[in-house]
PDB file of N, CA and C in Angstrom:
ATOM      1  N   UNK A   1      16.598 107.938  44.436  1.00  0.00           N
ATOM      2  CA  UNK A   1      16.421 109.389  44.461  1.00  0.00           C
ATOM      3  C   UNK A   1      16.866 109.931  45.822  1.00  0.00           C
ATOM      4  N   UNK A   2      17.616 111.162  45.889  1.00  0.00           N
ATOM      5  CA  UNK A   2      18.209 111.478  46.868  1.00  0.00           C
ATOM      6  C   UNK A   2      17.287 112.475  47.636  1.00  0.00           C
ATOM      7  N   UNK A   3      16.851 111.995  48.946  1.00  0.00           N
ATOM      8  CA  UNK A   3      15.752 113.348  49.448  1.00  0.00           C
ATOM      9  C   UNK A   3      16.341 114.732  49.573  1.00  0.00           C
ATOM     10  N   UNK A   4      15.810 115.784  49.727  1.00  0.00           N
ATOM     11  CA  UNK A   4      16.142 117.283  49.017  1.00  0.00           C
ATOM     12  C   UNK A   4      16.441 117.915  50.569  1.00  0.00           C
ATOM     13  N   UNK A   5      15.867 117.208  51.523  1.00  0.00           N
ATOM     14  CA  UNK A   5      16.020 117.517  52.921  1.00  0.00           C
ATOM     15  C   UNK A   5      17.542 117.160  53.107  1.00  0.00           C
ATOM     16  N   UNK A   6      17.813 116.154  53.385  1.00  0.00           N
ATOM     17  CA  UNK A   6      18.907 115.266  53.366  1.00  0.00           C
ATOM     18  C   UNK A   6      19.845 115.656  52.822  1.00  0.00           C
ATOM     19  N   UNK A   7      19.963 116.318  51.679  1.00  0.00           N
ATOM     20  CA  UNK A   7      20.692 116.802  51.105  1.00  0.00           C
ATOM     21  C   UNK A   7      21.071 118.334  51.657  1.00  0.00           C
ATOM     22  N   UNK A   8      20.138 119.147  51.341  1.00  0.00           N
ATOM     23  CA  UNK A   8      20.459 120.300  51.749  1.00  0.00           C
ATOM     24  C   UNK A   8      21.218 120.401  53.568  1.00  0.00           C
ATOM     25  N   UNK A   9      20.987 119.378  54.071  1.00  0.00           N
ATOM     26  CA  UNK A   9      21.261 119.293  55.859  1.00  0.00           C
ATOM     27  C   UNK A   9      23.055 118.959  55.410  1.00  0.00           C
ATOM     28  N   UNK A  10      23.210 117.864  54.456  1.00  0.00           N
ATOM     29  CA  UNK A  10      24.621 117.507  54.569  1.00  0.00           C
ATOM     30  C   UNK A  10      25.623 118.725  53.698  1.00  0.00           C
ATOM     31  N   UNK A  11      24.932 119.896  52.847  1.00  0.00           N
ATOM     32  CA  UNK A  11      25.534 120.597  52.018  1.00  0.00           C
ATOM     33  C   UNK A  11      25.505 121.304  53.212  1.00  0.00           C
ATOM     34  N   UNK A  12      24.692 121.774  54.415  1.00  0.00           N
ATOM     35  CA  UNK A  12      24.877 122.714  55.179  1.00  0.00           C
ATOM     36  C   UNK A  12      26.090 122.350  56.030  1.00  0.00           C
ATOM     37  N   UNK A  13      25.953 121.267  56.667  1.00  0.00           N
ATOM     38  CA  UNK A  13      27.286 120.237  57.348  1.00  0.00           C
ATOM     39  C   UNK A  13      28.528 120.474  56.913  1.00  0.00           C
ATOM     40  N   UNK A  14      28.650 120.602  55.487  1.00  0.00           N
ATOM     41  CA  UNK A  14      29.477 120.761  54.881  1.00  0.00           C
ATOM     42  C   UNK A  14      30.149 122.076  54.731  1.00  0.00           C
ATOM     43  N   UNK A  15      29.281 123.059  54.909  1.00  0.00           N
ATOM     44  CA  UNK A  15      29.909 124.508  54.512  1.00  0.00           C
ATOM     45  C   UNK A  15      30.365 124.931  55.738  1.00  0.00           C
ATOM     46  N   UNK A  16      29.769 124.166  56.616  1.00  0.00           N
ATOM     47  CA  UNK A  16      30.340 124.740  58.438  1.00  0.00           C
ATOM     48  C   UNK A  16      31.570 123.923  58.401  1.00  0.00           C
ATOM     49  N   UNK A  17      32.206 122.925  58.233  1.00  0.00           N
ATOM     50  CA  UNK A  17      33.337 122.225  58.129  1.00  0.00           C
ATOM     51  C   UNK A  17      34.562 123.313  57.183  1.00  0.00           C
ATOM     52  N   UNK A  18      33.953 123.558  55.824  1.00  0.00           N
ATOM     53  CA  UNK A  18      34.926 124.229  55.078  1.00  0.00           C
ATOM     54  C   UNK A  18      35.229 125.950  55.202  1.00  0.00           C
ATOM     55  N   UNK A  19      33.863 126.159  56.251  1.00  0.00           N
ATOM     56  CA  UNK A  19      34.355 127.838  56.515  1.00  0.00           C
ATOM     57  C   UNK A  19      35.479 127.786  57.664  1.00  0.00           C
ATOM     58  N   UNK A  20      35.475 126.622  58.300  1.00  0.00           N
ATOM     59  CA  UNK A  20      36.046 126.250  60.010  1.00  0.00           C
ATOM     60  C   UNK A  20      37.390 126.119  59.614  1.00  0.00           C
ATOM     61  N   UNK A  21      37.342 125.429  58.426  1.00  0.00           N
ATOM     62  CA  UNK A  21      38.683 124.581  58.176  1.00  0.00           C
ATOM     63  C   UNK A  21      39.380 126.502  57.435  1.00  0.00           C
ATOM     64  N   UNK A  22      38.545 127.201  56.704  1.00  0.00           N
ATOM     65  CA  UNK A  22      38.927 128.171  56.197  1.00  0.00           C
ATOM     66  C   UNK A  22      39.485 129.750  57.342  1.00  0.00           C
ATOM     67  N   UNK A  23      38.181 129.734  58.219  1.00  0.00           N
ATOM     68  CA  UNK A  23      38.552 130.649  59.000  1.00  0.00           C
ATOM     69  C   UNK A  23      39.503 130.539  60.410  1.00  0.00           C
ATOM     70  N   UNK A  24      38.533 129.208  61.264  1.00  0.00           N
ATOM     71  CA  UNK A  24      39.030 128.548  62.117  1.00  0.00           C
ATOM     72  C   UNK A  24      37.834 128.846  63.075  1.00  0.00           C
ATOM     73  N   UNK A  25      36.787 129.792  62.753  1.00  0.00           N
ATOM     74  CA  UNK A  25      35.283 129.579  63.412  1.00  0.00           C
ATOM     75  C   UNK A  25      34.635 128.578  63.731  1.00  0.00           C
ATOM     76  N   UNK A  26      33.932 128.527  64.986  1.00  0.00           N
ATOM     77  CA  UNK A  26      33.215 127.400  65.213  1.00  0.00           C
ATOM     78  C   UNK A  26      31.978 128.106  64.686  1.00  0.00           C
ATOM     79  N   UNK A  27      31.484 127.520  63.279  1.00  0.00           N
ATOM     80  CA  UNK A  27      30.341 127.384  62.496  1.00  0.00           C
ATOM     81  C   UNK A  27      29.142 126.687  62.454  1.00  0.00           C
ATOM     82  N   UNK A  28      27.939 126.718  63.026  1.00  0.00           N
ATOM     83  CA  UNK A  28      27.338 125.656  62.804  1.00  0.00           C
ATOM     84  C   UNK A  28      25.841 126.198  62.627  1.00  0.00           C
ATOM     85  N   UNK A  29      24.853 125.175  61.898  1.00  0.00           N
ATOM     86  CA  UNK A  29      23.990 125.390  61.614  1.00  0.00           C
ATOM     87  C   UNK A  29      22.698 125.764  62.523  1.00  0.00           C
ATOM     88  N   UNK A  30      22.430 126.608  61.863  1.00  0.00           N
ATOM     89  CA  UNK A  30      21.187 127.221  62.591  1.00  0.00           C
ATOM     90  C   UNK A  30      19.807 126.297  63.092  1.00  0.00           C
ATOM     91  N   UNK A  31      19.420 125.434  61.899  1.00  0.00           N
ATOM     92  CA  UNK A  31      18.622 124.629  62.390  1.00  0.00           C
ATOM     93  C   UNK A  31      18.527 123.877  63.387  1.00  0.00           C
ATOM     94  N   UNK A  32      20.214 123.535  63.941  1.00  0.00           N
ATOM     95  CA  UNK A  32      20.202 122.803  65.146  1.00  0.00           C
ATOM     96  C   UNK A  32      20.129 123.379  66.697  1.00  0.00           C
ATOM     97  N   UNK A  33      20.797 124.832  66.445  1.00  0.00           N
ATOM     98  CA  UNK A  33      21.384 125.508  67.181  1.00  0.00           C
ATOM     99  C   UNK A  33      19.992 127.161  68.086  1.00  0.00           C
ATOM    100  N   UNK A  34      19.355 127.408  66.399  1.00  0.00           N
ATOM    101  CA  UNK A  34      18.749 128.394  66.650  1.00  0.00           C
ATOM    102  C   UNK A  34      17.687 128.503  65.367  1.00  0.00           C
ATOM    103  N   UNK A  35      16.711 127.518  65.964  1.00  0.00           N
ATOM    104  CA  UNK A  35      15.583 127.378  65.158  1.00  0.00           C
ATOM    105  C   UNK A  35      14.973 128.953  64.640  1.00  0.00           C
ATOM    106  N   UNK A  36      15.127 129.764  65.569  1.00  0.00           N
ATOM    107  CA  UNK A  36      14.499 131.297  64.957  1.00  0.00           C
ATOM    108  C   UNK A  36      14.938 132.147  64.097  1.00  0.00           C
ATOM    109  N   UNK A  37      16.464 131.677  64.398  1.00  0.00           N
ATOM    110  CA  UNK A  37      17.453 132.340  62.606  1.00  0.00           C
ATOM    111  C   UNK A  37      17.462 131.485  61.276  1.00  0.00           C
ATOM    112  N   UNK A  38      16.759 129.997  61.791  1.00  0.00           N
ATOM    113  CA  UNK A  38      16.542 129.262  60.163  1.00  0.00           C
ATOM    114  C   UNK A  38      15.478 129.669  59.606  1.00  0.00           C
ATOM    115  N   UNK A  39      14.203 130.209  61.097  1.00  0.00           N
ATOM    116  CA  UNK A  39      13.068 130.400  59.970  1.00  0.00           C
ATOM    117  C   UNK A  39      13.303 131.943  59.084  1.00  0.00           C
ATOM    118  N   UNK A  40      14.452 132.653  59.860  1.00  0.00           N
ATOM    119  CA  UNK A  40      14.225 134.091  59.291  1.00  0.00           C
ATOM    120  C   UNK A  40      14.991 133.874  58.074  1.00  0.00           C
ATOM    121  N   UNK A  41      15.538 132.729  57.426  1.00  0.00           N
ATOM    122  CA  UNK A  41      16.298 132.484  56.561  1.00  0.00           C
ATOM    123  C   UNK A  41      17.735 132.494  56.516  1.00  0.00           C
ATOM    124  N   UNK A  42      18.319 132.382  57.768  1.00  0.00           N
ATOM    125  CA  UNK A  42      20.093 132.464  58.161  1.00  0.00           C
ATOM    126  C   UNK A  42      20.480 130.653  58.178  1.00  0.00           C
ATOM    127  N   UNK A  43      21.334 130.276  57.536  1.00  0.00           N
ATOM    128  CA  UNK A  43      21.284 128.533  57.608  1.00  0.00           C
ATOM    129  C   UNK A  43      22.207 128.475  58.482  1.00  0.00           C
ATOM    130  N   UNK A  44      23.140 129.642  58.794  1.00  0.00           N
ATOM    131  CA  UNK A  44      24.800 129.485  59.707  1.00  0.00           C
ATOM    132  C   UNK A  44      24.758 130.675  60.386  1.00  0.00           C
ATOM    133  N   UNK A  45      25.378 130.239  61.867  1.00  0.00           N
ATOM    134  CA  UNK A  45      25.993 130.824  62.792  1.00  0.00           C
ATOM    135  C   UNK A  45      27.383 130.995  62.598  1.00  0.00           C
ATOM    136  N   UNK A  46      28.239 131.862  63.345  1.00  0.00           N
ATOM    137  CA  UNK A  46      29.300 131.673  63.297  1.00  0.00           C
ATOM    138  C   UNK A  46      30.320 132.550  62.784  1.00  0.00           C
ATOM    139  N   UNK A  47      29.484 132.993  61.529  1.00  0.00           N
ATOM    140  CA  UNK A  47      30.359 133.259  60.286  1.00  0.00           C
ATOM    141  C   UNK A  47      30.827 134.743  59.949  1.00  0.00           C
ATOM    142  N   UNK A  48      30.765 135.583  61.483  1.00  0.00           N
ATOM    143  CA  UNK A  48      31.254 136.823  61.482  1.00  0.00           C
ATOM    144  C   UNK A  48      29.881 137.430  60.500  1.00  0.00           C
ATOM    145  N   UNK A  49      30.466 139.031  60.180  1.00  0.00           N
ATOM    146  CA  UNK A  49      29.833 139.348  59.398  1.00  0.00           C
ATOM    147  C   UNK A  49      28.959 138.859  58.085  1.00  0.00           C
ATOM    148  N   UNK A  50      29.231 137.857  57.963  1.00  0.00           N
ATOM    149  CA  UNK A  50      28.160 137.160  56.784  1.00  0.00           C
ATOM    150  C   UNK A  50      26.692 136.295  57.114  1.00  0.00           C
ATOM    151  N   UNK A  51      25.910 136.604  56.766  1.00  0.00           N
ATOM    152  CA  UNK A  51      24.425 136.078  56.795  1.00  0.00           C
ATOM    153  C   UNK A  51      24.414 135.243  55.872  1.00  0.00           C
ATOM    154  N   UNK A  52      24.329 133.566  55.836  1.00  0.00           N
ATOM    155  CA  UNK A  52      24.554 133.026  54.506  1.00  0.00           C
ATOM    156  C   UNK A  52      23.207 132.459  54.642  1.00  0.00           C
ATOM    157  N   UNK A  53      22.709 132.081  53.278  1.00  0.00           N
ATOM    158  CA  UNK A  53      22.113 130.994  52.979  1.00  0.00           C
ATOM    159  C   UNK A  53      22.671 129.852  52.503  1.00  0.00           C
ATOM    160  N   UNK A  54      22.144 128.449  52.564  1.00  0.00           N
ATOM    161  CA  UNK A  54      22.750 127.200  51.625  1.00  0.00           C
ATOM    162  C   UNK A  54      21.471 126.674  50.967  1.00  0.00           C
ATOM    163  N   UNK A  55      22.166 126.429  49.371  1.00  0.00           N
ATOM    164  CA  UNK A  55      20.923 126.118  49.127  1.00  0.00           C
ATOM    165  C   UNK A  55      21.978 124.642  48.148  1.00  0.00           C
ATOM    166  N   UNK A  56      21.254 123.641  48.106  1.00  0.00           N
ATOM    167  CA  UNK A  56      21.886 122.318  47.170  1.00  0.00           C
ATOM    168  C   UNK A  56      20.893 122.095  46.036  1.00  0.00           C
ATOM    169  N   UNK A  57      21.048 122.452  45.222  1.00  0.00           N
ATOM    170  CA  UNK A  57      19.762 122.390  44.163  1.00  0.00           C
ATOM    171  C   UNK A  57      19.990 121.955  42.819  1.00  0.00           C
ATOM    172  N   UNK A  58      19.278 121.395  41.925  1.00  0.00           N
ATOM    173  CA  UNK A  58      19.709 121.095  40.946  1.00  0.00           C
ATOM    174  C   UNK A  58      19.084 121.527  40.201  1.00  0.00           C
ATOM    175  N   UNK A  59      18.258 122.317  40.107  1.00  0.00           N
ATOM    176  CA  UNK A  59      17.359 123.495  39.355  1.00  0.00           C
ATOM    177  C   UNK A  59      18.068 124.590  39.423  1.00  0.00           C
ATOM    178  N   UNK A  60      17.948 125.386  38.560  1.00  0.00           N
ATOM    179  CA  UNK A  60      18.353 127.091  38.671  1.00  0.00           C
ATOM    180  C   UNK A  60      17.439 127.976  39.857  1.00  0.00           C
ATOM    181  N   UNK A  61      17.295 128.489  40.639  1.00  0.00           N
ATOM    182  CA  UNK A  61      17.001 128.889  42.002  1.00  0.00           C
ATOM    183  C   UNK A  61      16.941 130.429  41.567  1.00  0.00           C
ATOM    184  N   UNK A  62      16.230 131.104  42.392  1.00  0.00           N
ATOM    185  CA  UNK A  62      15.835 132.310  41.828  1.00  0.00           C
ATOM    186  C   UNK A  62      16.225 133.218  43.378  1.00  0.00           C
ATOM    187  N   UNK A  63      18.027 133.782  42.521  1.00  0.00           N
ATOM    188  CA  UNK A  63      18.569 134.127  43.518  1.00  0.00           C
ATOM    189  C   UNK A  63      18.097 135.532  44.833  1.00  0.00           C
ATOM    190  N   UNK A  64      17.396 135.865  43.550  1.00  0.00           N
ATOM    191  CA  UNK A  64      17.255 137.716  43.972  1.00  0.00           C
ATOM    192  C   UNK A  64      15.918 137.371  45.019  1.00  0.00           C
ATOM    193  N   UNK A  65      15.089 136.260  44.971  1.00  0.00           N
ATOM    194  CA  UNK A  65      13.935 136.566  45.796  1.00  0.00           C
ATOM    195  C   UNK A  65      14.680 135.341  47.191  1.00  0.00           C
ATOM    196  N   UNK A  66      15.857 134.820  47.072  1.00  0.00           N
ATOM    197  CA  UNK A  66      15.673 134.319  48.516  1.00  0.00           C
ATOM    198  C   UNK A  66      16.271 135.607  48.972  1.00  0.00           C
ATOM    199  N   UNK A  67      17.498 136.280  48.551  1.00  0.00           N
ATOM    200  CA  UNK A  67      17.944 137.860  48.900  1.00  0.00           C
ATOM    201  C   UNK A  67      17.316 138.491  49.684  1.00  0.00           C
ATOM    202  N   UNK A  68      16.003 138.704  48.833  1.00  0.00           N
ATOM    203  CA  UNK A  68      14.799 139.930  49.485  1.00  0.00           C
ATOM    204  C   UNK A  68      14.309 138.976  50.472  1.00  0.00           C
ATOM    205  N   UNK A  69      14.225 137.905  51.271  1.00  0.00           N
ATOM    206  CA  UNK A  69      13.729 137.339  52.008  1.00  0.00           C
ATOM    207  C   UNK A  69      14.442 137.502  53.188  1.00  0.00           C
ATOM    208  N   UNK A  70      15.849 137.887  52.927  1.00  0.00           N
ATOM    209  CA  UNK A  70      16.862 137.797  54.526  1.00  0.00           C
ATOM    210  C   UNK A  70      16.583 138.641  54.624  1.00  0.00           C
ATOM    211  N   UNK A  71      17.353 138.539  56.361  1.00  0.00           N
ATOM    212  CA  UNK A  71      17.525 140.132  57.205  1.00  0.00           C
ATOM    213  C   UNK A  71      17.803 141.202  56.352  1.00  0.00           C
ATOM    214  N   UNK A  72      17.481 142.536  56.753  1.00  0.00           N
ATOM    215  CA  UNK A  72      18.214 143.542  55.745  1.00  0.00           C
ATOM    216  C   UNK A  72      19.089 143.969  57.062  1.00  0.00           C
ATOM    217  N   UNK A  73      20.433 144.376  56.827  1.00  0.00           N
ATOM    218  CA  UNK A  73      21.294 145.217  57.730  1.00  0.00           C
ATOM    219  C   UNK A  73      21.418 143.921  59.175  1.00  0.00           C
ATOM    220  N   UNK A  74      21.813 142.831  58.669  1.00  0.00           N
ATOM    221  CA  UNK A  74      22.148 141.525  59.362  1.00  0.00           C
ATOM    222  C   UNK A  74      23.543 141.801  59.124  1.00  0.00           C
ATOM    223  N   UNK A  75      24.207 142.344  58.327  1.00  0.00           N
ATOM    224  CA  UNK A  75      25.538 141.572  57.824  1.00  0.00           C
ATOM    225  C   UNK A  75      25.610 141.535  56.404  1.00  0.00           C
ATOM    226  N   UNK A  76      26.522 140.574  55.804  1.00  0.00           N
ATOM    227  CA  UNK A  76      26.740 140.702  54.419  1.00  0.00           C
ATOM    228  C   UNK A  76      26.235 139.410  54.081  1.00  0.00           C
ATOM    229  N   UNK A  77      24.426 139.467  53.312  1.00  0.00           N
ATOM    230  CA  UNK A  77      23.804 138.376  52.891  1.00  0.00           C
ATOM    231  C   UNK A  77      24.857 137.757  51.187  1.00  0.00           C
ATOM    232  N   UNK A  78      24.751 136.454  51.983  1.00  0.00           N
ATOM    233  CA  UNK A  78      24.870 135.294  50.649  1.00  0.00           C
ATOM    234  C   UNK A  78      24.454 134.506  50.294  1.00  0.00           C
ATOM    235  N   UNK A  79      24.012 134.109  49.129  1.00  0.00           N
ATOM    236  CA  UNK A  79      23.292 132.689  49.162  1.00  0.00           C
ATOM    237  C   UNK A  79      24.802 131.545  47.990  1.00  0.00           C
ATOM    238  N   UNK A  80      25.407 130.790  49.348  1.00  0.00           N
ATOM    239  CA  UNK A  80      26.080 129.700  48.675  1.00  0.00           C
ATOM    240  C   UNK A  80      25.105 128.770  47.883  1.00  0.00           C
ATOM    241  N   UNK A  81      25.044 128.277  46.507  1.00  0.00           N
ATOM    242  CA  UNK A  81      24.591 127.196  45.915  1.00  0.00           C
ATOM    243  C   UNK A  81      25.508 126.148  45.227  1.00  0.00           C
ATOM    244  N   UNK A  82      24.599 124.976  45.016  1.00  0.00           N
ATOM    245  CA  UNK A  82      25.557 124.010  44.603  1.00  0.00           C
ATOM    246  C   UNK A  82      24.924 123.042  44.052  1.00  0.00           C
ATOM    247  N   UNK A  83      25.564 123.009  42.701  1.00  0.00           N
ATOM    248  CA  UNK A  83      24.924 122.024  41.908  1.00  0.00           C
ATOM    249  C   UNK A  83      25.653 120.755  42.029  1.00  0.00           C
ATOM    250  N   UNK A  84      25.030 119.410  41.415  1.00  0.00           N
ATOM    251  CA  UNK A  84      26.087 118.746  41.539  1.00  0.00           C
ATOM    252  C   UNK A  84      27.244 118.569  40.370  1.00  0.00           C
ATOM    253  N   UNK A  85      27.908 118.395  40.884  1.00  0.00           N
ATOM    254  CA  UNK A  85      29.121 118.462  39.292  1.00  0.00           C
ATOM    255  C   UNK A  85      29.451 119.375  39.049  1.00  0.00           C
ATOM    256  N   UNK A  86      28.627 120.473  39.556  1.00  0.00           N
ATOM    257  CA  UNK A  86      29.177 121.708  39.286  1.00  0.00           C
ATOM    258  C   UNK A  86      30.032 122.779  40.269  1.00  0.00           C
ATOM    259  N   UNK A  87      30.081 122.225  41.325  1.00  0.00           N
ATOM    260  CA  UNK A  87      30.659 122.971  42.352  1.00  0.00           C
ATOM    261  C   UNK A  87      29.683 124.137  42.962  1.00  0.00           C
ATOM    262  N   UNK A  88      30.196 125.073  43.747  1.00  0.00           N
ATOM    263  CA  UNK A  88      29.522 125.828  44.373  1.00  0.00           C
ATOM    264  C   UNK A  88      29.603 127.642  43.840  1.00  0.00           C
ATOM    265  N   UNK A  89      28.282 128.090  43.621  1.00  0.00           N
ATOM    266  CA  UNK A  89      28.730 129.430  43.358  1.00  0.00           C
ATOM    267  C   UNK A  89      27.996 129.919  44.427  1.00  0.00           C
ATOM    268  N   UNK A  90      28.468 131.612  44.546  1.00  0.00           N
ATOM    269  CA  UNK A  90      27.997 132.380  45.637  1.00  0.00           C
ATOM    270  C   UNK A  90      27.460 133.599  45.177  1.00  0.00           C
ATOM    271  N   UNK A  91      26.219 134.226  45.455  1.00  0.00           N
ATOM    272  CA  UNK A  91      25.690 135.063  44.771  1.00  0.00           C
ATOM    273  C   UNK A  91      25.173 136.117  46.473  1.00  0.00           C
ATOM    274  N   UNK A  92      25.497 137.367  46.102  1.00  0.00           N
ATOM    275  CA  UNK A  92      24.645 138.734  47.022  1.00  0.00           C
ATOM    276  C   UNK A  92      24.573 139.631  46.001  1.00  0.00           C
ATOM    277  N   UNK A  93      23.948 140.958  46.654  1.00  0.00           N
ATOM    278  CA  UNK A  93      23.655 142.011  46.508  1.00  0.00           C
ATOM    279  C   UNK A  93      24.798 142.818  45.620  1.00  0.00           C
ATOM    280  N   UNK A  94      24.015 143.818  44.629  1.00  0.00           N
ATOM    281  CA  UNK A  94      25.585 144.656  44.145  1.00  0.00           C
ATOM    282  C   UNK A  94      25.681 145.352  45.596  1.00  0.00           C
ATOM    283  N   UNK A  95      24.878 145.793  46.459  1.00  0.00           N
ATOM    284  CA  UNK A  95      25.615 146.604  47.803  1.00  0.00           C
ATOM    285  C   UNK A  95      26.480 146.141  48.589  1.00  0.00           C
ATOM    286  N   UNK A  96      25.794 144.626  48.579  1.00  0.00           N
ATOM    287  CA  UNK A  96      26.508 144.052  49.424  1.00  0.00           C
ATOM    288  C   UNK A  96      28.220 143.942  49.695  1.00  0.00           C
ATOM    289  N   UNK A  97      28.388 143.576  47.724  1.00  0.00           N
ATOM    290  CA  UNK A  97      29.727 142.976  47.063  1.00  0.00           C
ATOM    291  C   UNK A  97      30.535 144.644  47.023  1.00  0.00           C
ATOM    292  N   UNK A  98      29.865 145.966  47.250  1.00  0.00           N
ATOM    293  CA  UNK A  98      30.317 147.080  47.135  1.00  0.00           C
ATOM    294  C   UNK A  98      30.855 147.617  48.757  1.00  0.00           C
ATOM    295  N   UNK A  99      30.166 146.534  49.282  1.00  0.00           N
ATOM    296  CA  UNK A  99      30.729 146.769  50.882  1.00  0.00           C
ATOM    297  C   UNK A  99      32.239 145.886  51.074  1.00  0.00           C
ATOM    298  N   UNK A 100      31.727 144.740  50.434  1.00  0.00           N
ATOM    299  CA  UNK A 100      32.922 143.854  50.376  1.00  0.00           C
ATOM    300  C   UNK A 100      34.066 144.305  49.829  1.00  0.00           C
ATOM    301  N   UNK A 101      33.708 144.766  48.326  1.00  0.00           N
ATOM    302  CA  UNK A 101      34.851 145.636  48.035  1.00  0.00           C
ATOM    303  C   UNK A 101      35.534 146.570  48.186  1.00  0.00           C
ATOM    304  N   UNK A 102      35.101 147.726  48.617  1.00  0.00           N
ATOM    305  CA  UNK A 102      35.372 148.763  49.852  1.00  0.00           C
ATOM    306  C   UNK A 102      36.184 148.348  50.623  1.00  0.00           C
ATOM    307  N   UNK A 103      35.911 147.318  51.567  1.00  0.00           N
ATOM    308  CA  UNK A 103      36.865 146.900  52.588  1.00  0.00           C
ATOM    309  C   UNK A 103      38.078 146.759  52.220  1.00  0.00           C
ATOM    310  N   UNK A 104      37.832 145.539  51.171  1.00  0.00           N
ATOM    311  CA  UNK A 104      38.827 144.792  50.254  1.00  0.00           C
ATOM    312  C   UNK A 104      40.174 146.442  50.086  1.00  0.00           C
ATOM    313  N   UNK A 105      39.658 147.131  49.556  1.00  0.00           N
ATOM    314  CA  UNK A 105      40.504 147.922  48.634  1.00  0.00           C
ATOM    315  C   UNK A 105      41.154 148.909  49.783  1.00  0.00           C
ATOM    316  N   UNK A 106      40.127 149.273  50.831  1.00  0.00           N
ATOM    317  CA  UNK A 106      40.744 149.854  51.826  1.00  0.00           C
ATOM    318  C   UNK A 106      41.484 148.990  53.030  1.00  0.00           C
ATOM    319  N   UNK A 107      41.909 148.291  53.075  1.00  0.00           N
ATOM    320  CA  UNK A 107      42.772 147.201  53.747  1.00  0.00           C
ATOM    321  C   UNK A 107      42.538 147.068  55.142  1.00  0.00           C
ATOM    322  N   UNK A 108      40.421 147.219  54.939  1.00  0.00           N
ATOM    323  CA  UNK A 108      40.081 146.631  56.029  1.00  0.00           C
ATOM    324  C   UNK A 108      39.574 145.105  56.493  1.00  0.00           C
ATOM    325  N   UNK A 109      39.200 144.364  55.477  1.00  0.00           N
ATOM    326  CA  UNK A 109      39.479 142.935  55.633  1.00  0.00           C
ATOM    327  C   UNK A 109      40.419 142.224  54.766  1.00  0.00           C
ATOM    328  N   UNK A 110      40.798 141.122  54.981  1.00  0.00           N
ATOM    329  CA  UNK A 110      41.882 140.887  54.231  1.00  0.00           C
ATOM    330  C   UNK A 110      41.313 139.930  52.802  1.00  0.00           C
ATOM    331  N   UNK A 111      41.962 140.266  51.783  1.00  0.00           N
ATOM    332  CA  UNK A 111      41.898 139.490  50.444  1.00  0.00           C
ATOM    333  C   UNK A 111      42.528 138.016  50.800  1.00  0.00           C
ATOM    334  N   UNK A 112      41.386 137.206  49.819  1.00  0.00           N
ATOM    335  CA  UNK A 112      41.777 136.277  50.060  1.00  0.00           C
ATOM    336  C   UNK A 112      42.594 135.822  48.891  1.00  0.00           C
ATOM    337  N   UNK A 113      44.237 135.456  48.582  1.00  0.00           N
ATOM    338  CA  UNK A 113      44.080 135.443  47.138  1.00  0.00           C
ATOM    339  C   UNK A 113      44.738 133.771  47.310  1.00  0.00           C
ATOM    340  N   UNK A 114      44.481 133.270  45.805  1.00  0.00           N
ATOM    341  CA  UNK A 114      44.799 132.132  45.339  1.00  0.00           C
ATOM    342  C   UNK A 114      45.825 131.817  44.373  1.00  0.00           C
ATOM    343  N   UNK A 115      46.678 130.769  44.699  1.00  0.00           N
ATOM    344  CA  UNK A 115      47.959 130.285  43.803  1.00  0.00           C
ATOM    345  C   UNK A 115      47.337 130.100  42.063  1.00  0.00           C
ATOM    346  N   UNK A 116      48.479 130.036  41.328  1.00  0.00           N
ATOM    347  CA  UNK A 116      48.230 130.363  39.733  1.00  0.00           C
ATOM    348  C   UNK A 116      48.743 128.665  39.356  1.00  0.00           C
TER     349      UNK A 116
END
């Protein structure tokens, strides 16, 4: 049996590697870095405007109440999850994703788009 600690530490490891490798930010986790933004519920530094959570779970997780648990007006809250086998989904706020999109459409951050 895989401990749930252990796990969630290497899924966090992991998302600071693939935002780094994505943005080119030095990303890293809060727990190591800044024990007072893990307890307020922030798992990553780093990451510009985004407040993320990580969560590795293999239960369905009850997105809307870790939400109401972050900062409000931190940034643009997310909670990355990840099942196994299943890859990773990312869930915020409709405000949030209405800020995101806003930007998006007004060509103030850039789209990220992907090959077909």
């Amino acid at each position: 049996m895989v401990d749930s600690k252990q796990k969630g530490k290497r899924y966090e490891r992991w998302v600071c590697r693939w935002w780094h490798e994505l943005t080119g930010r030095d990303v890293r986790r809060t727990a190591a870095v800044a024990p007072d933004l893990d307890n307020a519920g922030i798992d990553l530094i780093g990451t510009g405007l985004w407040v993320v959570q990580c969560k590795a779970v293999e239960r369905s997780i009850d997105v809307h109440s870790i939400l109401e648990r972050m900062p409000i007006d931190a940034g643009v809250n997310v909670v990355l999850h990840k099942r196994s086998n299943r890859g990773t989904a990312v869930s915020m706020s409709l405000e949030d994703f209405a800020y995101v999109l806003s930007c998006m459409e007004h060509k103030t951050v850039q789209p990220i788009t992907t090959a077909n």
